[in-house]
Each structure stands twice: as C-alpha cells, then as structure tokens.
N, C-alpha and C. Protein backbone atom coordinates (compact mmCIF):
# COMPACT_ATOMS: atom_id res chain seq x y z
N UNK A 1 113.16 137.99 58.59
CA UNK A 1 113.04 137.00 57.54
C UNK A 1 112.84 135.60 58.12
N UNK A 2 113.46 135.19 59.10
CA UNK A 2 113.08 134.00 59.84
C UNK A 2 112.07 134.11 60.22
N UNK A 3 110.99 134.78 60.34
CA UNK A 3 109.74 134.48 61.73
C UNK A 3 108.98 134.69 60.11
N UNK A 4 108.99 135.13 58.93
CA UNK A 4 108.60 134.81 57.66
C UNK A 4 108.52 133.54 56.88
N UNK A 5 109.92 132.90 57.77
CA UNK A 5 110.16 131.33 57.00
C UNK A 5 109.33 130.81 57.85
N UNK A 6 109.31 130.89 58.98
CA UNK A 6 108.44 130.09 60.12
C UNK A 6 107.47 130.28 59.46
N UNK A 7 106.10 131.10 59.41
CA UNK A 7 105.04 131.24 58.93
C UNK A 7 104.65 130.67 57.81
N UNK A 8 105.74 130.42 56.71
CA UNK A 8 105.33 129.82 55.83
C UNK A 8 105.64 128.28 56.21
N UNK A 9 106.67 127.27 56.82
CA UNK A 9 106.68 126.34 57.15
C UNK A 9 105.21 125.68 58.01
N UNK A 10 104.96 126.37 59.01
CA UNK A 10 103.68 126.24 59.85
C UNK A 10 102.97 125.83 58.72
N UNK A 11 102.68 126.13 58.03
CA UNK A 11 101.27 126.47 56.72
C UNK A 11 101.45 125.07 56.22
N UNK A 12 102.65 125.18 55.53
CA UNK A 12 102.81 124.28 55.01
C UNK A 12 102.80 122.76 55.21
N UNK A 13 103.37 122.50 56.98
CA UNK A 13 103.25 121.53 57.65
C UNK A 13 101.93 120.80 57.85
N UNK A 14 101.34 121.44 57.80
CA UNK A 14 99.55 121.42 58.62
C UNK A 14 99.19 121.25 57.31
N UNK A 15 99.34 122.02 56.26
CA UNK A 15 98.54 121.17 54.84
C UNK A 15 99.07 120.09 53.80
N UNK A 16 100.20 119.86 53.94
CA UNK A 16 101.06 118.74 53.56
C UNK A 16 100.81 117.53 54.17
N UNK A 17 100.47 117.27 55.44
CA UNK A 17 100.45 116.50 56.10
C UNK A 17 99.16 115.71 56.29
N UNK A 18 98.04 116.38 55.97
CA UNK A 18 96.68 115.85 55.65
C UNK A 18 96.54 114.80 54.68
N UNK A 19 96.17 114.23 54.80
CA UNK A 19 95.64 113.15 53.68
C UNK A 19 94.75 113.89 52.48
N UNK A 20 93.60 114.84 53.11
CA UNK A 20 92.71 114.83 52.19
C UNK A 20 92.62 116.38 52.25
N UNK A 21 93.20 117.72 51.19
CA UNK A 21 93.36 118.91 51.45
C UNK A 21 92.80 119.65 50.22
N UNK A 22 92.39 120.80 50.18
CA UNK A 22 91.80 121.74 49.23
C UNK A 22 93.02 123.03 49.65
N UNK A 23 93.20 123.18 48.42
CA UNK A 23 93.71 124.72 48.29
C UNK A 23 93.70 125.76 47.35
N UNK A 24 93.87 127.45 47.67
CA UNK A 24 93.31 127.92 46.62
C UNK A 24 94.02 129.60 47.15
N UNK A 25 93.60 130.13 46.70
CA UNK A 25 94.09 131.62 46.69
C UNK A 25 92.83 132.27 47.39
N UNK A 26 93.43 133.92 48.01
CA UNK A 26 92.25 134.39 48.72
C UNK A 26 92.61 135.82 48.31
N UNK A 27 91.71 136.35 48.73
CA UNK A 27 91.85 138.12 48.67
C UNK A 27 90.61 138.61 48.87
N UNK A 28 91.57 140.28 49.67
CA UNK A 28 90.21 141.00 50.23
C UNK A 28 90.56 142.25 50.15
N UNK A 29 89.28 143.24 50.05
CA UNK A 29 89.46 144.44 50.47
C UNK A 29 89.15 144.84 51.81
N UNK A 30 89.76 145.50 52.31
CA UNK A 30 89.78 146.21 53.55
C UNK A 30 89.74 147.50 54.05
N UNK A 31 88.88 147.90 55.04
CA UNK A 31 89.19 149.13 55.99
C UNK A 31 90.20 148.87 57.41
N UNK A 32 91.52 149.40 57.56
CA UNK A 32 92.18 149.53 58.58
C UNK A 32 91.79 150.58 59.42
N UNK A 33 93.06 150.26 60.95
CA UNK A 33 92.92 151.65 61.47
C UNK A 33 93.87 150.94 62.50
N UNK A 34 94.27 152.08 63.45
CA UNK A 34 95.31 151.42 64.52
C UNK A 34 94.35 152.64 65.72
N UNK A 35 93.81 151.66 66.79
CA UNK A 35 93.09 152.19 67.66
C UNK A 35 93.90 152.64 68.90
N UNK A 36 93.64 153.90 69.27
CA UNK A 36 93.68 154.63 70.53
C UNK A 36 95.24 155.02 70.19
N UNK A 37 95.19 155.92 69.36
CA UNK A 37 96.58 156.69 69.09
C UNK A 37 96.12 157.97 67.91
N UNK A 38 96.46 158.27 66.93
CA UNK A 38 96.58 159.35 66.13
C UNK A 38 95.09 160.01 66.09
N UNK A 39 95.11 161.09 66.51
CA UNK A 39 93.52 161.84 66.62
C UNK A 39 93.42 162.28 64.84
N UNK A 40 92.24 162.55 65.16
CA UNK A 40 91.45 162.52 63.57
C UNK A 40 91.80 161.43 62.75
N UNK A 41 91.86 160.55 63.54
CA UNK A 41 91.98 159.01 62.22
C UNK A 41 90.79 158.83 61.53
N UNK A 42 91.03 158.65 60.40
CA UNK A 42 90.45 158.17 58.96
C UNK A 42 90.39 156.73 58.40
N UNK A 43 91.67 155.87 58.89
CA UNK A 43 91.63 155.01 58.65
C UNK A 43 92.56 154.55 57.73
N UNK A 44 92.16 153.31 56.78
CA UNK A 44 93.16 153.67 55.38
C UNK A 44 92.58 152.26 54.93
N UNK A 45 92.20 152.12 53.85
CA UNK A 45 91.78 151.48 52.70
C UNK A 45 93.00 150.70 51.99
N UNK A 46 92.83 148.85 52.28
CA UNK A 46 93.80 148.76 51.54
C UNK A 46 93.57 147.10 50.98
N UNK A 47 94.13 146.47 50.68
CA UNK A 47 93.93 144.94 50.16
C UNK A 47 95.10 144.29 50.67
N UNK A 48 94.59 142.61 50.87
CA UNK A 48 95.16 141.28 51.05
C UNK A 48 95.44 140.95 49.83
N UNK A 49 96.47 139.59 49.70
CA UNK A 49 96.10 138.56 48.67
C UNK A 49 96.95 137.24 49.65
N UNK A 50 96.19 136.50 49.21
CA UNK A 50 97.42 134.84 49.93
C UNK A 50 96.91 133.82 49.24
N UNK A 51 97.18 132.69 50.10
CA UNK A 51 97.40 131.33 50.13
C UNK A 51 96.30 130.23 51.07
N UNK A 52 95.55 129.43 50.94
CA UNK A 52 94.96 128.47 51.89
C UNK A 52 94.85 127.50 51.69
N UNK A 53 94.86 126.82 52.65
CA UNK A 53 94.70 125.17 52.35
C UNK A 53 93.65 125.12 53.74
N UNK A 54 92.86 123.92 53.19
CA UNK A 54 91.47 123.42 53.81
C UNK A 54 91.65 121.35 54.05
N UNK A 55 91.50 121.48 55.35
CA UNK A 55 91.49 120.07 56.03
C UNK A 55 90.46 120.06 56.42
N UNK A 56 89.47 118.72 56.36
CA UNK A 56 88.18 118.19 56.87
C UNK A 56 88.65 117.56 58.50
N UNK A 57 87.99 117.87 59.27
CA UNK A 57 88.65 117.60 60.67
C UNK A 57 87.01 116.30 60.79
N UNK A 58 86.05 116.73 60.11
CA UNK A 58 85.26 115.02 60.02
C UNK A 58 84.51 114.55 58.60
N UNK A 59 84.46 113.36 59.10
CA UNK A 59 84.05 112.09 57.47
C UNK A 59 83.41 112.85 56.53
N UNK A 60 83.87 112.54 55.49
CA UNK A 60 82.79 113.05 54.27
C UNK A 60 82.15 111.63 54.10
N UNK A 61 80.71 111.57 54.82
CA UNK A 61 79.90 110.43 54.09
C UNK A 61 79.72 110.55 53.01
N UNK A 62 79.38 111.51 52.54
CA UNK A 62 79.18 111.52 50.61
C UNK A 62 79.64 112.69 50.35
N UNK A 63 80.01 113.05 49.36
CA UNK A 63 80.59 113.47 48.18
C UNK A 63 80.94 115.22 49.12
N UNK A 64 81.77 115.63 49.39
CA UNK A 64 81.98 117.43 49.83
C UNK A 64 80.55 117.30 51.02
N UNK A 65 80.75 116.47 52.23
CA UNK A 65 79.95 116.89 52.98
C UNK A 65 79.97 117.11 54.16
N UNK A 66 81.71 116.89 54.42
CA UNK A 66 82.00 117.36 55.92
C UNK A 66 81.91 119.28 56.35
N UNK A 67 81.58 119.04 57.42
CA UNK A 67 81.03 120.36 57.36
C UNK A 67 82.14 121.36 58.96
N UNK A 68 83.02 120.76 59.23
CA UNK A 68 83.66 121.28 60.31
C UNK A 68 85.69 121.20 59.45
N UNK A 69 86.32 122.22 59.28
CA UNK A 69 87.39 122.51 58.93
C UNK A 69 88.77 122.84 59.45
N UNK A 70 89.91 123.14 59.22
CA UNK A 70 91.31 123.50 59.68
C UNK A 70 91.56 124.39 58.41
N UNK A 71 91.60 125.33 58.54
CA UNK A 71 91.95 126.54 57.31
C UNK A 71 93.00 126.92 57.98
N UNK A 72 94.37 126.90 57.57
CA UNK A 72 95.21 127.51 57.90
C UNK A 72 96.00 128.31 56.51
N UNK A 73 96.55 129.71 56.82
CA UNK A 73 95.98 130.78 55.69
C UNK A 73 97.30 131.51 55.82
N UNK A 74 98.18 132.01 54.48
CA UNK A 74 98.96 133.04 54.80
C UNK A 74 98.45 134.09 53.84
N UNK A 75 98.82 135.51 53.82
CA UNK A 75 98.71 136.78 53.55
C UNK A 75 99.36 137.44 53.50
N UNK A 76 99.79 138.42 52.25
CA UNK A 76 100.36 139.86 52.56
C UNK A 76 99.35 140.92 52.62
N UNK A 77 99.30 141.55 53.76
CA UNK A 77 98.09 142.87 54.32
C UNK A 77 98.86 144.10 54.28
N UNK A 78 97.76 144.81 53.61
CA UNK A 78 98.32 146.48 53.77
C UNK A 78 97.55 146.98 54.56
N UNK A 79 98.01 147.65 55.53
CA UNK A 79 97.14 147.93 56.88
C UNK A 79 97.85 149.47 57.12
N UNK A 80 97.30 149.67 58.49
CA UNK A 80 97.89 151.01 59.33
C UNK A 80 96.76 151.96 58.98
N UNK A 81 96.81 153.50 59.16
CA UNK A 81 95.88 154.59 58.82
C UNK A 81 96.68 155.70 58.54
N UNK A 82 95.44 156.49 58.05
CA UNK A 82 95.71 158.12 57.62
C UNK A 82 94.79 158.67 58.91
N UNK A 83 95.31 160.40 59.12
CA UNK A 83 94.93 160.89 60.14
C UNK A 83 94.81 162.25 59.22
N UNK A 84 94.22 163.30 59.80
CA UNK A 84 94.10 164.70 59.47
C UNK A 84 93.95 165.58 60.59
N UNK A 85 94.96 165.79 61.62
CA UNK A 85 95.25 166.39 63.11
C UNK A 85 95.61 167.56 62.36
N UNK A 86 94.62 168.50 62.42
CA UNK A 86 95.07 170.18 62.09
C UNK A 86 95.42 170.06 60.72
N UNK A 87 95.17 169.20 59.54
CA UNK A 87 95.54 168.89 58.34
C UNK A 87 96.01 170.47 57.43
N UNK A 88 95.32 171.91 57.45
CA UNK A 88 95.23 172.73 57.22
C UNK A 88 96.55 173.50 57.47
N UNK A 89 96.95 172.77 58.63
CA UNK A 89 98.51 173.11 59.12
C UNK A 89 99.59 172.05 58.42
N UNK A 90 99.49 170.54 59.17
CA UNK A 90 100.29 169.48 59.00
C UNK A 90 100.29 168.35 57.41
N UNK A 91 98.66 169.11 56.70
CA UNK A 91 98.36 167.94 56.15
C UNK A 91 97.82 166.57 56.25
N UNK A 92 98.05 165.42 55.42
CA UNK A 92 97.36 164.66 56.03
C UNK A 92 98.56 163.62 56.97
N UNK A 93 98.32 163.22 57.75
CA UNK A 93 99.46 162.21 58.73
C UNK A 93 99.24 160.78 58.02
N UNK A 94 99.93 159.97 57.29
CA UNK A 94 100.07 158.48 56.71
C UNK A 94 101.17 157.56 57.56
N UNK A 95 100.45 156.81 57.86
CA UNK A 95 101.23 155.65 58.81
C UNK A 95 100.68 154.27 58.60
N UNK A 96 101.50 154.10 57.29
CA UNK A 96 101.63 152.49 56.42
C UNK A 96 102.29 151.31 56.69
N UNK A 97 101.59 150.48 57.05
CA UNK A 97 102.16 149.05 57.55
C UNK A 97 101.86 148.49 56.48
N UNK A 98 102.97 147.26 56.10
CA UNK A 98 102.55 146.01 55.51
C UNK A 98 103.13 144.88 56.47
N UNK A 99 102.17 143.80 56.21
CA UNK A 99 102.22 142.69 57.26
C UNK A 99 102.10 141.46 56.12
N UNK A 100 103.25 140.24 56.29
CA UNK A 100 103.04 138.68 56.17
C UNK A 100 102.03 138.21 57.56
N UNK A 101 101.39 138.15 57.01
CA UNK A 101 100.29 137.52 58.33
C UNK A 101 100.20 135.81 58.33
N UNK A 102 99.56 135.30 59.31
CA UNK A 102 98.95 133.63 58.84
C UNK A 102 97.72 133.82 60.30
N UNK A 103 96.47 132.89 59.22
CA UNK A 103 95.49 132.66 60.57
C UNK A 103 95.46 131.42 60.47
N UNK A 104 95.16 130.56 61.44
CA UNK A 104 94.58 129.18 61.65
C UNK A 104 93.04 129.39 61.55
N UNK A 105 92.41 129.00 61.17
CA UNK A 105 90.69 129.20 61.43
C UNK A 105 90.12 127.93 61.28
N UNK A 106 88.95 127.45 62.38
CA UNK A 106 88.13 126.68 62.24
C UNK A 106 86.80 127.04 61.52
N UNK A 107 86.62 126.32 60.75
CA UNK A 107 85.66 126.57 59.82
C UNK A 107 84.47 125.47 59.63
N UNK A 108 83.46 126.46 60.32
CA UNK A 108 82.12 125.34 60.52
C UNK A 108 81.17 126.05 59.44
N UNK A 109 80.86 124.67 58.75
CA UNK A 109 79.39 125.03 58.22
C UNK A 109 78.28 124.58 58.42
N UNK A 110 77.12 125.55 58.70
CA UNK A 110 75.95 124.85 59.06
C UNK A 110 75.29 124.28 57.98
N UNK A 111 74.30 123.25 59.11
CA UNK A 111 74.10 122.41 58.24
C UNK A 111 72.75 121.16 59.11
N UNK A 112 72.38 119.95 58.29
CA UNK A 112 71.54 119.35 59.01
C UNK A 112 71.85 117.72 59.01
N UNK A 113 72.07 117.08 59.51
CA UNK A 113 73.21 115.77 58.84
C UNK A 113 74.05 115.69 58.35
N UNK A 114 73.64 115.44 56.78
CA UNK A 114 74.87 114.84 55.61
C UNK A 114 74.49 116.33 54.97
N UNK A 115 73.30 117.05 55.62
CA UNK A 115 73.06 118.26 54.17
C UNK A 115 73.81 119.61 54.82
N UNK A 116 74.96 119.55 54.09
CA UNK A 116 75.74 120.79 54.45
C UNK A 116 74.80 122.13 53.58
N UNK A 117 74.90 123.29 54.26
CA UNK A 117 74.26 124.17 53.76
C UNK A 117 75.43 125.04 53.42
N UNK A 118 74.74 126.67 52.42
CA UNK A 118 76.52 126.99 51.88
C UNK A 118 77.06 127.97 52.64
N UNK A 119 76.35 128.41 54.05
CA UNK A 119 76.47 129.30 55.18
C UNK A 119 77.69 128.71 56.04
N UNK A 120 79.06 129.48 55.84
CA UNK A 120 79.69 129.36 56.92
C UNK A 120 80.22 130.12 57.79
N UNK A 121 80.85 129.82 58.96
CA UNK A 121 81.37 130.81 60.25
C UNK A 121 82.95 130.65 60.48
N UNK A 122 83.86 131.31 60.41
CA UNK A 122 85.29 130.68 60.83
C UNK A 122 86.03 132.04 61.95
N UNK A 123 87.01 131.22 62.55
CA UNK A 123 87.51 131.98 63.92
C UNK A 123 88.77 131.64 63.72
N UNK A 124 89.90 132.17 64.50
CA UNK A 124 91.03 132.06 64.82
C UNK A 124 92.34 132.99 64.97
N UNK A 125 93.45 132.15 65.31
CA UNK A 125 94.60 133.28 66.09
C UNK A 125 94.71 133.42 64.90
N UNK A 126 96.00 135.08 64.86
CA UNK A 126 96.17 135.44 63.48
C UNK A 126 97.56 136.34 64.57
N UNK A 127 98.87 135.81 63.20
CA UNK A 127 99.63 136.45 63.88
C UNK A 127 100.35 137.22 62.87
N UNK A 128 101.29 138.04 62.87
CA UNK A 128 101.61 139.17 61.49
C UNK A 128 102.93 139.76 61.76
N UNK A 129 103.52 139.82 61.08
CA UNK A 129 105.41 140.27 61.27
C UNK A 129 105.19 141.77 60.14
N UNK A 130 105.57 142.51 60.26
CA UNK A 130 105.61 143.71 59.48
C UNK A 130 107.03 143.49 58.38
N UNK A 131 106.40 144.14 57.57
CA UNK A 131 107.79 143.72 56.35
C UNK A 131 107.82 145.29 55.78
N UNK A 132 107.27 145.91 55.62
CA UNK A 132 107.33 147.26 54.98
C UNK A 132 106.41 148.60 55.64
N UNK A 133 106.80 149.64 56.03
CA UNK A 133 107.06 150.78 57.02
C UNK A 133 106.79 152.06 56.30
N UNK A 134 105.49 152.70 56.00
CA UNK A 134 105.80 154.21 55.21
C UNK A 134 105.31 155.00 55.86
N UNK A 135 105.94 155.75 56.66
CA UNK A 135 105.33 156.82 57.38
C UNK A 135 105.71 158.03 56.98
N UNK A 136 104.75 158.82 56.83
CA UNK A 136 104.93 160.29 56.17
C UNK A 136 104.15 161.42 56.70
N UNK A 137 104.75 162.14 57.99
CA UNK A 137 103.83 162.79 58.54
C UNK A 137 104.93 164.37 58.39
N UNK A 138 104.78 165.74 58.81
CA UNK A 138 105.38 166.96 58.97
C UNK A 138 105.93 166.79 60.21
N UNK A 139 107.46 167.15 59.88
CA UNK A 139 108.14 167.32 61.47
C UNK A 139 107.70 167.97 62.39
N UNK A 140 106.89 169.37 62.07
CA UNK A 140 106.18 169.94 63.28
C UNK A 140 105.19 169.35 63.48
N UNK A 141 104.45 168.35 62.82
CA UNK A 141 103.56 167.70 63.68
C UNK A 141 104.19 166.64 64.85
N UNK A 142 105.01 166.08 64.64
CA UNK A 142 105.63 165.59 65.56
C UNK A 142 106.07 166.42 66.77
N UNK A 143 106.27 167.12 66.39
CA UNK A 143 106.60 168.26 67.90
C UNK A 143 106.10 168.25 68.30
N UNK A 144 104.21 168.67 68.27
CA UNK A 144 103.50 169.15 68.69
C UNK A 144 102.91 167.96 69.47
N UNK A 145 102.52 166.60 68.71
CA UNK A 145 101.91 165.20 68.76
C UNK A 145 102.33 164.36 69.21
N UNK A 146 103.75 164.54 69.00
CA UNK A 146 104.35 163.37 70.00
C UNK A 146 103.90 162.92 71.17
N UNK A 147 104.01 163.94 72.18
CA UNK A 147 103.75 163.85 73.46
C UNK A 147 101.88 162.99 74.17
N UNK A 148 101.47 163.09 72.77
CA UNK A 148 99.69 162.53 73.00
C UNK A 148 100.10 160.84 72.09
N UNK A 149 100.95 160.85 70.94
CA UNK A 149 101.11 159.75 70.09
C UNK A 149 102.05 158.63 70.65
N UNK A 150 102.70 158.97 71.10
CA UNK A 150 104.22 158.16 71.69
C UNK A 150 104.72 157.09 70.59
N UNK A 151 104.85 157.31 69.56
CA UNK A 151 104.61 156.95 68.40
C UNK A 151 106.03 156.42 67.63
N UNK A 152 106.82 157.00 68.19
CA UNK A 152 108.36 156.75 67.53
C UNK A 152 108.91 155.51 67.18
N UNK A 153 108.66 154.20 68.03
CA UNK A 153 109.09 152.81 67.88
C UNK A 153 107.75 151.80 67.16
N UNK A 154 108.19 151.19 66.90
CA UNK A 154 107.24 150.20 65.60
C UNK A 154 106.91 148.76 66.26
N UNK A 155 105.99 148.05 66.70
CA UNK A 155 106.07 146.65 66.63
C UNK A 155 106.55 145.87 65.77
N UNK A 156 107.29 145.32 64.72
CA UNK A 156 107.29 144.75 63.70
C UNK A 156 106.19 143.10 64.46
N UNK A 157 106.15 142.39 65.38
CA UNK A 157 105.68 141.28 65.91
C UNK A 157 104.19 141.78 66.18
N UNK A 158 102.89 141.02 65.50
CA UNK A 158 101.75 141.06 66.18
C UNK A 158 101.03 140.36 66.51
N UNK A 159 100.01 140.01 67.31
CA UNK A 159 98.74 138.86 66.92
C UNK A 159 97.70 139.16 67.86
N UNK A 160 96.76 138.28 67.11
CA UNK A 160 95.30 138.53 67.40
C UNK A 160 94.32 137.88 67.79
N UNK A 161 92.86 137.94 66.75
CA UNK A 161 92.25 137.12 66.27
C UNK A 161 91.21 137.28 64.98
N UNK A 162 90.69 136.56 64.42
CA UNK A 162 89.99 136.90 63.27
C UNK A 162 88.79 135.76 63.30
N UNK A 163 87.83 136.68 62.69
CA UNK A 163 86.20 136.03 62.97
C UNK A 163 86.01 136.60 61.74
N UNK A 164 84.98 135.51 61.05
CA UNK A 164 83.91 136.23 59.84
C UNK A 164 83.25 135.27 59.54
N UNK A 165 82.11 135.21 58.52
CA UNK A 165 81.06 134.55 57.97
C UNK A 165 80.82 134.60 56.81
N UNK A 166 80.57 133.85 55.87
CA UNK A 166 81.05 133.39 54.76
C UNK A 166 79.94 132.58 54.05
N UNK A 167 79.53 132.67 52.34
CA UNK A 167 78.66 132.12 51.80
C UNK A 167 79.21 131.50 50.38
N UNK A 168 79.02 130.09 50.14
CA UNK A 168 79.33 129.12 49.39
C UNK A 168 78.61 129.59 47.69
N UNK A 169 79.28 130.47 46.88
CA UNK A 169 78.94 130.98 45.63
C UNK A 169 79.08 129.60 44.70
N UNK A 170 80.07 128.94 44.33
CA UNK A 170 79.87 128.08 43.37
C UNK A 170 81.02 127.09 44.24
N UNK A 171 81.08 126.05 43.27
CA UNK A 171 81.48 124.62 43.87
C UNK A 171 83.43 125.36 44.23
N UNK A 172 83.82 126.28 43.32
CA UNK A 172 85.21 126.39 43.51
C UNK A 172 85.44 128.26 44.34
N UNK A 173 84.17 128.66 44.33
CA UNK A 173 84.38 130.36 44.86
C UNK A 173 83.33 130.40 46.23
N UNK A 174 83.74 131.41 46.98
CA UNK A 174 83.17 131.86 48.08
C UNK A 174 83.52 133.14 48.73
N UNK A 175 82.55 133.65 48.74
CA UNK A 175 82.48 135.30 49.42
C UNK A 175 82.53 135.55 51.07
N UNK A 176 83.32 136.47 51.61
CA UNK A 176 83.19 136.79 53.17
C UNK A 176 82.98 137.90 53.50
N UNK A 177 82.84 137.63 54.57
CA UNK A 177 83.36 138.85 55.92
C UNK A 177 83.81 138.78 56.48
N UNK A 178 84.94 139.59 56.97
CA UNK A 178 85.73 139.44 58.49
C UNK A 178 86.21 140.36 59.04
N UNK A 179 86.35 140.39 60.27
CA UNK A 179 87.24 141.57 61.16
C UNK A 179 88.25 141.15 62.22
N UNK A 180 89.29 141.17 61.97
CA UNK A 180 90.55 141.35 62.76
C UNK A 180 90.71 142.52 63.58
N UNK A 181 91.16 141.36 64.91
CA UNK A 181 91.40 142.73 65.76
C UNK A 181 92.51 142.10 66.97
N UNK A 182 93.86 143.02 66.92
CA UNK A 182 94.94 142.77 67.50
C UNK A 182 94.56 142.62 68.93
N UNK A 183 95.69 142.19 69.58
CA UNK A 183 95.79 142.25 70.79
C UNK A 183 97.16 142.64 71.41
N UNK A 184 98.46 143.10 70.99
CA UNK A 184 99.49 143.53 70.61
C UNK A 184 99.35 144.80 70.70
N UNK A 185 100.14 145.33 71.41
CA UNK A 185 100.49 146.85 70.93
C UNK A 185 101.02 147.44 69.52
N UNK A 186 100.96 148.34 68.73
CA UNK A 186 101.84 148.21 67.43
C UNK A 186 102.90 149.62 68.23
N UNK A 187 102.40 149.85 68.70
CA UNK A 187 103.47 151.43 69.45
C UNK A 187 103.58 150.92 70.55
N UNK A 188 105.11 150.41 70.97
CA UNK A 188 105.08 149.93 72.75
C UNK A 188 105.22 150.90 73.43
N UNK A 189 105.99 152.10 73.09
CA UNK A 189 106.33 153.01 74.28
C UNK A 189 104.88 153.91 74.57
N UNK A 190 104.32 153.73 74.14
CA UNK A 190 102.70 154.32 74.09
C UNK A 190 101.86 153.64 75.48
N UNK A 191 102.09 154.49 76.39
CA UNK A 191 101.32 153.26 77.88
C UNK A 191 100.56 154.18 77.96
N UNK A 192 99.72 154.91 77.21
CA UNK A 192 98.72 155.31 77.35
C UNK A 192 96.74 154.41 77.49
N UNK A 193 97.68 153.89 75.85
CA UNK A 193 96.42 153.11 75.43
C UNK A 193 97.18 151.83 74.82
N UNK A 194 96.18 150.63 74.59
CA UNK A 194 96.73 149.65 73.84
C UNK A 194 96.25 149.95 72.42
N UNK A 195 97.88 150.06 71.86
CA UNK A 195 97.32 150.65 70.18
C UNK A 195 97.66 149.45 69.16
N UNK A 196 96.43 148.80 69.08
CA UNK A 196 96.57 147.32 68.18
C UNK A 196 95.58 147.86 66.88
N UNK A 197 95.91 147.16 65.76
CA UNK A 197 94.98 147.12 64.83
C UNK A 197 94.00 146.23 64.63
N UNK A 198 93.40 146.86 63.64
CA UNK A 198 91.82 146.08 63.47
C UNK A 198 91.50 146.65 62.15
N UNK A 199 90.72 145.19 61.23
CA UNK A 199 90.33 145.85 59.99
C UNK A 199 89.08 145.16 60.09
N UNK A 200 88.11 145.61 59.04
CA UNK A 200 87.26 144.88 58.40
C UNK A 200 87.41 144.71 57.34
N UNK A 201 87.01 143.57 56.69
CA UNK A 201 86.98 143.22 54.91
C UNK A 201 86.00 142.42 54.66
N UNK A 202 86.16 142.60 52.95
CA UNK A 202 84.99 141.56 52.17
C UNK A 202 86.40 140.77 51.38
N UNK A 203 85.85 139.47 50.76
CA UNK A 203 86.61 139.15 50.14
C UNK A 203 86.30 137.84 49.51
N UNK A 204 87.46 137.06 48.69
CA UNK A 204 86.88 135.65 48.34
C UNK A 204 87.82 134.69 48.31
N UNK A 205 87.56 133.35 48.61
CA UNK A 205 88.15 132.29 48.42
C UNK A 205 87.73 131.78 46.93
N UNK A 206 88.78 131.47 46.58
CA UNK A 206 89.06 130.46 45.04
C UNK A 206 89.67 129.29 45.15
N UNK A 207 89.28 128.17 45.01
CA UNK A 207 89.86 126.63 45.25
C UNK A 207 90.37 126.43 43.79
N UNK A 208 91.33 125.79 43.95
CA UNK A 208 92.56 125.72 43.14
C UNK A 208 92.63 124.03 42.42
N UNK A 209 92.32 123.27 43.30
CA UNK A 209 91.77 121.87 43.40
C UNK A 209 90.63 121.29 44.33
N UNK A 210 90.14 120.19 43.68
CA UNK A 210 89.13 119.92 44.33
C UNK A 210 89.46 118.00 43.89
N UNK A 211 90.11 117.54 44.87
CA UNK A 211 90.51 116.27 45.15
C UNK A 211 89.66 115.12 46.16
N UNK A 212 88.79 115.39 46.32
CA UNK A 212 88.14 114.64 47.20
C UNK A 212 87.30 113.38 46.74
C-alpha cells in the first residue's frame, strides 16, 4: 500500500506543480503475456483504465502549439496469461496479475514550426506494484511443470518501459498504440529465463480540461 501511495504522490507532484497542465482519463485494451516461462502460452486479453496529466516542456507561441510534453500517467492493468500445457489432461493454466502501474512519457509531436501536426510518438519508464493475484492451474500440473516453470514466488515490484504512437482525433480525444515490455523478472526463483511481461494495446486519451 505504500509503494501505491508513492505512485500516486509522484503523479501528483509533477502535475500540480506545473503552471500550465491538461488532464484527462485514459484506457486501453490489451494483449498480455509473461515471456519465457509457461509452454503453450496464449496470452490473456485484458484492459487498463487511469489518470494523466500533460505538461508543455516548450512555449506555446499560439494557441495549443507546443509540440514536446511530460505525460506522467497512473493505471490499473490486468495483465499475466493463460496457457494450455497438455490442456486435455490439466485444462487450461490461468495466471492473473493486476498491477497499479505509473509511466512518465515524453511526448513529441511532429510537426513544422508553430504547425503542430496531430501525429504523435511517446516513450518512457513504467513501473507497476501488483495488487491482485489469480492463479488457477491443476495440482498435477504443477508436479509435472514445476521443474521447467519455477513458478511458485510472485514479483509483486516491476518496471520497464513503454513506447507507442498516437493520432490527435478531436481537440479533447486521441487514439494509440503501445507496447510495454518489462525488464524485471515476475518469477525470481526462475534462473532459467528472464520472465518479464509485455503487452500490446490500443486505446484513448480523453482531456478533461483544456486551460491553456
């Protein structure tokens, strides 16, 4: 619960503190997966929703025309995967994470001077505390799997980074893409492989105000 309060303080610090800030709600759909661990992964299908606030890091000569940003972003993510290892025997294997996440992202839009265009690119760390745990696999699959999964202990602590590209729909909405991809183990006793997650999504920003 503390490294939860932190995440939301961070956020808050960095967009409170701006002079000149946009904020708005976000959400996405997603494909997960947690790489180099459970054979026959599938993946798992799931959705975001959060929070953002938007800082101009240069001048607006006229009216919404700075084109370089500070997006700093929180989230609740449903992540992790489904597997089907011998499913016919075990069924299907479900291994459900939920994550409070936050990214920082710089957010550039191209552009030619003062003429911002509605094409943008954004990057940044992304770090994620696990808050909720559903794993539902057959005890004999564990017998059998363990020994390839090493699977027993949980990261709740993660981070990463996140990249996507993004197009300016109307003065208050905007559509993306992005893919996250850990750098964290989510299984430590696993020294096989580094088993971090990674999703892709679509999704949209909604501005909430527009104060400028």
């Amino acid at each position: 619960m503390k490294k939860i309060n932190t995440f939301i303080a961070i956020f808050l610090l960095i967009s409170l503190n701006a002079q000149d800030f946009k904020y708005g709600v976000t959400g996405n759909f997603h494909k997960g997966s947690i790489v180099g661990v459970h054979d026959v992964s599938k993946g798992k299908f799931g959705g975001s929703i959060g929070v953002f606030g938007q800082i101009p890091l240069v001048e607006n000569d006229i009216f919404d025309s700075a084109w370089l940003y500070l997006m700093p972003q929180i989230e609740y993510s449903m992540q992790g995967e489904n597997a089907d290892a011998d499913a016919a025997r075990y069924d299907v294997q479900k291994f459900h994470y939920d994550y409070i996440a936050m990214q920082v992202y710089l957010k550039y839009f191209l552009h030619k001077g003062n003429m911002k265009r509605d094409i943008f690119l954004f990057a940044g760390p992304r770090i994620e505390y696990m808050v909720r745990e559903d794993r539902k696999v057959d005890p004999a699959y564990d017998l059998v799997y363990y020994k390839y999964n090493l699977d027993d202990e949980v990261n709740k602590f993660g981070y990463g980074v996140s990249v996507g590209a993004g197009l300016k729909v109307s003065p208050k909405m905007e559509a993306f893409i992005r893919f996250d991809r850990g750098f964290s183990k989510v299984y430590p006793n696993n020294n096989i492989n580094n088993t971090y997650n990674r999703l892709l999504a679509v999704g949209i920003n909604y501005y909430l105000n527009d104060n400028w």
